[in-house]
Protein backbone atom coordinates (compact mmCIF):
# COMPACT_ATOMS: atom_id res chain seq x y z
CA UNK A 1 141.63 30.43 207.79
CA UNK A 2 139.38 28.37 205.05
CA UNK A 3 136.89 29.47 202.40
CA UNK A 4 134.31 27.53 202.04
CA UNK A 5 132.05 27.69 198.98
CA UNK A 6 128.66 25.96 199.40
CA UNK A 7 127.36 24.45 196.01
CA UNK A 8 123.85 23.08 194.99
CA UNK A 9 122.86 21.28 192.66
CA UNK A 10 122.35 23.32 190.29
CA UNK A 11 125.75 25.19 190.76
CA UNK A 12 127.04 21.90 189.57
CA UNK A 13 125.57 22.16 186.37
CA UNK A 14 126.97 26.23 186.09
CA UNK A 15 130.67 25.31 186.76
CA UNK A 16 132.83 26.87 183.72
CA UNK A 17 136.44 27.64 182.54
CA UNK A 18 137.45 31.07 181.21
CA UNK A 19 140.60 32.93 180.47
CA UNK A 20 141.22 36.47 180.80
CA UNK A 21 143.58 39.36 180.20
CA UNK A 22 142.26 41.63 182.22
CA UNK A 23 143.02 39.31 185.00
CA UNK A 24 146.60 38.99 184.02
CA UNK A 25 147.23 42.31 183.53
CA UNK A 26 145.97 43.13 186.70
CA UNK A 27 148.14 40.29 188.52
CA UNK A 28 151.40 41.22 186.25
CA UNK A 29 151.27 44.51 187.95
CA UNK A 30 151.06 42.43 191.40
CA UNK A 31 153.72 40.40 190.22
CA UNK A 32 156.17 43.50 189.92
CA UNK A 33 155.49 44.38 193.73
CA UNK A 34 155.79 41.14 195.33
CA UNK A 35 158.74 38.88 195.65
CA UNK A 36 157.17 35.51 196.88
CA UNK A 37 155.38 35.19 192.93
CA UNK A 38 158.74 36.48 190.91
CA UNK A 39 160.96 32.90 190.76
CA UNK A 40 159.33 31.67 187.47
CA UNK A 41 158.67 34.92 185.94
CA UNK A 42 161.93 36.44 186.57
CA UNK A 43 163.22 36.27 183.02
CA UNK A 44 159.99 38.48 182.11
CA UNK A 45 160.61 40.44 185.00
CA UNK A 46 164.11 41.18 183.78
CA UNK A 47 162.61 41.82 179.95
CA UNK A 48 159.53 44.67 181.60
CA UNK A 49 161.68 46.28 183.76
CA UNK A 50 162.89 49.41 181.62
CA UNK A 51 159.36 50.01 180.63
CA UNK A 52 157.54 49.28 183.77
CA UNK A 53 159.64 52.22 185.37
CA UNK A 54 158.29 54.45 182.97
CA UNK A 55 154.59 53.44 183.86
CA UNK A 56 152.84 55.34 186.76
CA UNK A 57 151.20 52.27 188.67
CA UNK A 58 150.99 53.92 192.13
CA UNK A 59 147.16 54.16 192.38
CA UNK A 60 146.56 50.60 191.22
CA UNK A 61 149.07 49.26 193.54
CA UNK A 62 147.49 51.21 196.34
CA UNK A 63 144.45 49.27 196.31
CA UNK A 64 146.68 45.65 196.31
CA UNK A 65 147.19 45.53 199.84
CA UNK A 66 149.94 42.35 200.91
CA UNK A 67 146.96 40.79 202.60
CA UNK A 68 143.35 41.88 201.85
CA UNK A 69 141.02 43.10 199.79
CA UNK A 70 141.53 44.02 195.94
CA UNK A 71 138.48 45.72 194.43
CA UNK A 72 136.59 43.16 192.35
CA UNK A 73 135.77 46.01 190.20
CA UNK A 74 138.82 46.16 188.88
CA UNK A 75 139.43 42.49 188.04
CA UNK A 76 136.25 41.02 188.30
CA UNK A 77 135.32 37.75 187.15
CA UNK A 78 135.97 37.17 183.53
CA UNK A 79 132.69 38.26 180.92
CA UNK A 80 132.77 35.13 178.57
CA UNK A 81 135.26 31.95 178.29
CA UNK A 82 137.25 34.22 176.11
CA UNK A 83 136.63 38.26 175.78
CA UNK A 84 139.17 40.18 175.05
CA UNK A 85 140.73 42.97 176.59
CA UNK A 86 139.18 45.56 175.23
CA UNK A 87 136.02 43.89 176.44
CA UNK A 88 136.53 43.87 180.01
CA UNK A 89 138.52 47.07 180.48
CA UNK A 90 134.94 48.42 178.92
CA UNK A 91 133.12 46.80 181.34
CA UNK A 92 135.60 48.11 184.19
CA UNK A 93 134.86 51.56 182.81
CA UNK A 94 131.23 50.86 183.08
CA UNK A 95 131.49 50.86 186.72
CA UNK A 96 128.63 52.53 188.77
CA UNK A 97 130.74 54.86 190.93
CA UNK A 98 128.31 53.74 194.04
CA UNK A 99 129.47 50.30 193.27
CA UNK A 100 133.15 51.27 193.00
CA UNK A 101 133.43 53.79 196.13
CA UNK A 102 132.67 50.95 199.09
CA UNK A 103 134.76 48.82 197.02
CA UNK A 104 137.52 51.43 197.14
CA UNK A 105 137.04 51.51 200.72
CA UNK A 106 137.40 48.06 201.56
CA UNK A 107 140.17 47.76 199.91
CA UNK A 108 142.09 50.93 201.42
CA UNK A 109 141.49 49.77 204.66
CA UNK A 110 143.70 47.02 204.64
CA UNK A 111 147.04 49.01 204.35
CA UNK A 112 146.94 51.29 207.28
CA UNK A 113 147.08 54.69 206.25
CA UNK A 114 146.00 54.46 202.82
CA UNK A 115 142.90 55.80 202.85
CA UNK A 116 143.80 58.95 204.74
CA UNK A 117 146.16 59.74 202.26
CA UNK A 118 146.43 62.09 199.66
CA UNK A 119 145.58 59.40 196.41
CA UNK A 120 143.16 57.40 199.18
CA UNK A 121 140.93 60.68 199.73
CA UNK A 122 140.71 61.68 196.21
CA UNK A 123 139.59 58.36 195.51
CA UNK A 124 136.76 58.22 198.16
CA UNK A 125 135.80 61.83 197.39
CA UNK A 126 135.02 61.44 193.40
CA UNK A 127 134.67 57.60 192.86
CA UNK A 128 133.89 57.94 189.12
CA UNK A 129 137.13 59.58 188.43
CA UNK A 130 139.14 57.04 190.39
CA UNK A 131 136.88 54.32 188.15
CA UNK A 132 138.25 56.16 184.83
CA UNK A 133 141.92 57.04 186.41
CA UNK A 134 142.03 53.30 187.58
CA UNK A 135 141.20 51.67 184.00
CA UNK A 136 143.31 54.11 181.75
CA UNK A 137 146.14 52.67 184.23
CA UNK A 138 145.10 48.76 183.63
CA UNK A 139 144.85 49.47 180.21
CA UNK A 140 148.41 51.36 179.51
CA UNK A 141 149.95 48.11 181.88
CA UNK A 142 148.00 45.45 179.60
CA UNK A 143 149.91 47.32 176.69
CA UNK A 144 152.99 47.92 177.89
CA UNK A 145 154.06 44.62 179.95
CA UNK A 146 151.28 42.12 178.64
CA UNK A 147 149.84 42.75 175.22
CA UNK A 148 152.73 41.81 173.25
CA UNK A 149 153.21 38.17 174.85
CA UNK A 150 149.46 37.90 174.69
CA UNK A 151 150.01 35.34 172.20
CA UNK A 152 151.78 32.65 174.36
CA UNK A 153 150.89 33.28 177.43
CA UNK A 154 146.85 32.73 175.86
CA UNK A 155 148.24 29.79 174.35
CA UNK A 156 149.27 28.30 177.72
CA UNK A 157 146.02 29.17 179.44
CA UNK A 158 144.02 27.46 176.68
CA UNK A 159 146.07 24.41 176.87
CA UNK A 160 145.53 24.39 180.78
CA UNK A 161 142.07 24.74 179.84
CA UNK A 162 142.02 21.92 177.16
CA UNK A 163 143.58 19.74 179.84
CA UNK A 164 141.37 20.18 182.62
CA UNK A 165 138.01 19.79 180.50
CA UNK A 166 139.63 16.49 179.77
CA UNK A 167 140.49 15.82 183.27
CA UNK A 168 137.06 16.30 184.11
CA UNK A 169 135.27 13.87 181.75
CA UNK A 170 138.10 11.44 183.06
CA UNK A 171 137.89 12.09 187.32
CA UNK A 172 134.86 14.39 187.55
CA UNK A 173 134.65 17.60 189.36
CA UNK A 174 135.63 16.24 192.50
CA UNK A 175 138.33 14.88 191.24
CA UNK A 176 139.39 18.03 188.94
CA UNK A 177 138.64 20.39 192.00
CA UNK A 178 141.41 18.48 194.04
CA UNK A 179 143.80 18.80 191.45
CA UNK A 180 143.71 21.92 190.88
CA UNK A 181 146.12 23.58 193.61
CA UNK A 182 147.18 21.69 197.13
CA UNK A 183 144.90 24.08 198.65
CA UNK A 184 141.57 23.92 197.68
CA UNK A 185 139.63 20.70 198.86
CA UNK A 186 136.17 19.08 198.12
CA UNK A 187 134.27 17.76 200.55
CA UNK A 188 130.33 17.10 199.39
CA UNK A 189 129.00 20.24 198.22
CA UNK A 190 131.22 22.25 199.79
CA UNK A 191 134.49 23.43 197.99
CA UNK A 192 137.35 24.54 200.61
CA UNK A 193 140.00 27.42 200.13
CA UNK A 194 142.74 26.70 203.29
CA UNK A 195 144.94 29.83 204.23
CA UNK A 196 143.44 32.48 203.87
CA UNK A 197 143.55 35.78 205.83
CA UNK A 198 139.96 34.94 207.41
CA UNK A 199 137.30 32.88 207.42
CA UNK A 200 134.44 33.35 204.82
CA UNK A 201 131.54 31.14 203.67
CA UNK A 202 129.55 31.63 200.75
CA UNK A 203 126.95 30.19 199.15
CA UNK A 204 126.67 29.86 195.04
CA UNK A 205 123.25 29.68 195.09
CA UNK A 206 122.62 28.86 191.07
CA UNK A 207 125.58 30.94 190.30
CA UNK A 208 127.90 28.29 189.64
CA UNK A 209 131.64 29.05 189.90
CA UNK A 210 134.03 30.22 187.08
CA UNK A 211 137.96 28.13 187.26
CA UNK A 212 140.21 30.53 186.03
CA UNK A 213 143.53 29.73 184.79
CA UNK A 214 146.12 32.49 185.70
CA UNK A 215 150.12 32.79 184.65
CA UNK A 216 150.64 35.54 187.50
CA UNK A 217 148.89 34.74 190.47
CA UNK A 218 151.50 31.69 191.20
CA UNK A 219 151.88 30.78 193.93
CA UNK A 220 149.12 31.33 194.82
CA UNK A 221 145.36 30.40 194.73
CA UNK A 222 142.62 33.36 194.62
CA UNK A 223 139.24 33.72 195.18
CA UNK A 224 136.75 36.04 197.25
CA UNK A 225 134.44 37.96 195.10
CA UNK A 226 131.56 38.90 196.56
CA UNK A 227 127.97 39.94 195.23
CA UNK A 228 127.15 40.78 193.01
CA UNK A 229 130.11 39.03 190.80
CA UNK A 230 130.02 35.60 189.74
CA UNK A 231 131.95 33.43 192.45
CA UNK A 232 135.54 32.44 190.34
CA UNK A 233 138.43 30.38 191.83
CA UNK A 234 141.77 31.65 190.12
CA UNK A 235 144.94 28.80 190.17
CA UNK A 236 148.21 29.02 188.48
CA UNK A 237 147.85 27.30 184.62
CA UNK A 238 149.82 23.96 184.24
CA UNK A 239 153.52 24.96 182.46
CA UNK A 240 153.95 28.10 183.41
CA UNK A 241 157.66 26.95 184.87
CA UNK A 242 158.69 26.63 181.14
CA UNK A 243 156.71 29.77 180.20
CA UNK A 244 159.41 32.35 179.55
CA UNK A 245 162.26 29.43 178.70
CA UNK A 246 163.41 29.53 175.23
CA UNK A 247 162.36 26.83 172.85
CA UNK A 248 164.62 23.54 172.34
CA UNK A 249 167.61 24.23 170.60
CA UNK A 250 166.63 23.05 167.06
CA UNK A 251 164.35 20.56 165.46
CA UNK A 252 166.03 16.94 165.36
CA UNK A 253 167.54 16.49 161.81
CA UNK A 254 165.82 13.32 161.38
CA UNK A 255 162.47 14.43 162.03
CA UNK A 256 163.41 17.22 159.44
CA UNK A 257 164.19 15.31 156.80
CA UNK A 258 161.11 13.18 157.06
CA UNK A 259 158.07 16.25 157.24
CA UNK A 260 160.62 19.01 155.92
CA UNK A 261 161.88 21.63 157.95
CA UNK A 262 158.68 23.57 158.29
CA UNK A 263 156.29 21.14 159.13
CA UNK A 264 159.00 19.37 161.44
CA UNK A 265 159.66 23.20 163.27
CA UNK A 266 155.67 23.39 164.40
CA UNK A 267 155.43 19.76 165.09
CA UNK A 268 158.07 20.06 167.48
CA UNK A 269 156.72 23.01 168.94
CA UNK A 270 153.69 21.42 169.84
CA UNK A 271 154.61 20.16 173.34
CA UNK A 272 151.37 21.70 174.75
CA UNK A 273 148.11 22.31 172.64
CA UNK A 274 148.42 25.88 170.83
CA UNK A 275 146.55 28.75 168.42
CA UNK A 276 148.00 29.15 164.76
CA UNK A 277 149.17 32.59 166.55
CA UNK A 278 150.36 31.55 169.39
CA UNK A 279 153.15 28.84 167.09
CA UNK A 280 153.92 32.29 164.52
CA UNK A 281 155.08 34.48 167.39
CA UNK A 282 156.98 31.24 169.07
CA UNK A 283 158.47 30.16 165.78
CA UNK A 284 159.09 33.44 164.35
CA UNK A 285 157.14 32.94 161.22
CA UNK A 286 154.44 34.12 159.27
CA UNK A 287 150.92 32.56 160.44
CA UNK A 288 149.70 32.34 156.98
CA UNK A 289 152.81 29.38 156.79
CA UNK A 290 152.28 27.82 159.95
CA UNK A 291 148.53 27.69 159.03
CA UNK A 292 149.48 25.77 156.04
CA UNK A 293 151.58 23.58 158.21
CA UNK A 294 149.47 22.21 160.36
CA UNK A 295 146.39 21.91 158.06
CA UNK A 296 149.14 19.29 155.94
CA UNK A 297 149.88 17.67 159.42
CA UNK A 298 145.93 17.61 160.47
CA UNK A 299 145.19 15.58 157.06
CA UNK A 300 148.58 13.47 157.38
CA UNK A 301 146.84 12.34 161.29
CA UNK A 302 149.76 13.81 163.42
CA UNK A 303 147.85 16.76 164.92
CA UNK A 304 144.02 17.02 166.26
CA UNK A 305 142.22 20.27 166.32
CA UNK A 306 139.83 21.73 168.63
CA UNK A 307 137.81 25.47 169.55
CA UNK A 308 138.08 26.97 172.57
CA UNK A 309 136.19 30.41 172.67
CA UNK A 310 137.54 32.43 168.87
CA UNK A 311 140.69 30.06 168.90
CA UNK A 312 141.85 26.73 167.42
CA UNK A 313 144.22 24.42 169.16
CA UNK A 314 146.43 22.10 167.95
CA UNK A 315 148.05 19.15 170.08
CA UNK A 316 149.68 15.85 168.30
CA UNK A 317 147.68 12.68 168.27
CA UNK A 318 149.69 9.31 169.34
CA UNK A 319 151.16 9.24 166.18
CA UNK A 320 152.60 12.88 166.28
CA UNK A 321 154.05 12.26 169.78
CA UNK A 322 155.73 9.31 168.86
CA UNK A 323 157.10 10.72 165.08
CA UNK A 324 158.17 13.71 166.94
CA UNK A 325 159.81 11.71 170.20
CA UNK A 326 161.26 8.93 167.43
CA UNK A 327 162.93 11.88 165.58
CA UNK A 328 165.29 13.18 168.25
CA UNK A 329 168.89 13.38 167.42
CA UNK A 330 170.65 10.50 169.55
């Protein structure tokens, strides 16, 4: 059954991108549970899985029902187009326990049994210690399975970003909307969410709508917060199938001895746009080098440079593309 989210025109004007680690810690933990979204994370999978045993995730995963409800509350719509964790697991702390009980409720009704159980009773009976239980949970996860990748899998959400924002300058939001994921569709003023549980309509009413790019909620396409959150559409990030792949080999010889080994090693990393971060924990080097790097590749006119939220990201102009395609080893 469809969502359908009503827009005016003002909504229009209020549409936004955002990224968010709260959001991917919370769908990580998800991820571990269910095996329809574990082909392209597998390899991480196989990395977490000593030290997700040794994590105590049962009261989270209680309230992640197969289908259903999943308390906004705990993953609500991201704060800013780029707060960090520590941000939004505040926020989550913040959490009027008369907000967080009917949530709570909602949720445990969708797995029968769960609220009359032992963990579902305690929760209803003191909501603000479930709320503080609940986020010192989140945040020992976001440490233990998703802090220390932070780095790239940012970096791919901020390309994704980077791409749509130029995909809608080039097609328009209609366009972008419908390219998102094969299941949402646009008809006027009216964006549609097919296959889901039930049937919903909602209206935005000058609330716009946040897109959120998400590494762990593939396959899938998310959305259904309801007031007073911020209405947010959450679809899998472009190149998340080469995500947890190794990087190529080595950097072609040629294209080494023209830039130098260096230069030539974060040229050819740049496939996708990325932080000076993000390159230093895939290249293995110190930041304070690959910053140097690609301010010498910036002024030679092979990379481009542009904010998003505290971070710059590089991607290769024309010219970088084609010195790093001409320098493959044949």
């Amino acid at each position: 059954m469809p969502l359908h989210l009503h827009f005016g025109q003002s909504d229009l004007l209020r549409c936004r991108f955002a990224v968010s680690p709260l959001w991917e810690t919370q769908e990580a933990v998800r991820t571990l549970k269910r095996p329809d979204g574990q082909g392209y994370h597998l390899p991480w999978l196989r990395r977490v899985r000593e030290v997700a045993r040794g994590l105590d995730l049962t009261s989270v995963w209680l309230l992640m029902p197969r289908t259903g409800h999943t308390p906004d509350f705990l993953g609500p719509p991201p704060i800013g187009p780029a707060a960090t964790f520590e941000e939004e697991i505040a926020a989550v702390r913040a959490t009027d326990p008369e907000v967080a009980r009917p949530d709570i409720a909602l949720s445990l009704a969708c797995t029968p049994g769960a609220a009359d159980s032992p963990a579902g009773r305690a929760m209803l009976a003191d909501p603000a210690a479930a709320v503080r239980e609940l986020a010192d949970t989140v945040e020992r996860a976001w440490r233990a399975l998703i802090e220390p990748d932070w780095p790239r899998l940012r970096a791919l959400l901020e390309a994704d970003v980077a791409y749509h924002s130029r995909r809608l300058a080039q097609v328009g939001l209609e366009g972008l909307l419908k390219e998102l994921h094969p299941r949402i569709d646009w008809d006027p003023q009216t964006l549609t969410l097919s296959a889901r549980a039930s049937s919903h309509r909602r209206r935005l009413d000058g609330r716009g709508l946040v897109l959120l790019p998400s590494v762990f909620c593939w396959p899938d396409v998310v959305s259904g917060f309801e007031e007073p959150w911020q209405p947010t559409v959450a679809y899998p990030a472009r190149g998340i199938g080469g995500l947890w792949t190794a990087p190529a080999a080595s950097t072609p010889e040629a294209l080494a001895g023209v830039l130098g080994r260096g230069r030539a090693d974060v040229l050819h990393a740049l496939d996708a746009p990325a932080s000076t971060s993000a390159l230093a924990h895939l290249l293995g080097r110190a930041p304070s080098s690959v910053s140097a790097h690609l301010t010498a590749l910036s002024a030679a006119g092979l990379l481009t440079a542009r904010r998003y939220g505290h971070q710059v990201l590089y991607e290769r102009t024309p010219l970088g593309s084609a010195l790093a395609a001409g320098g493959r080893d044949i």
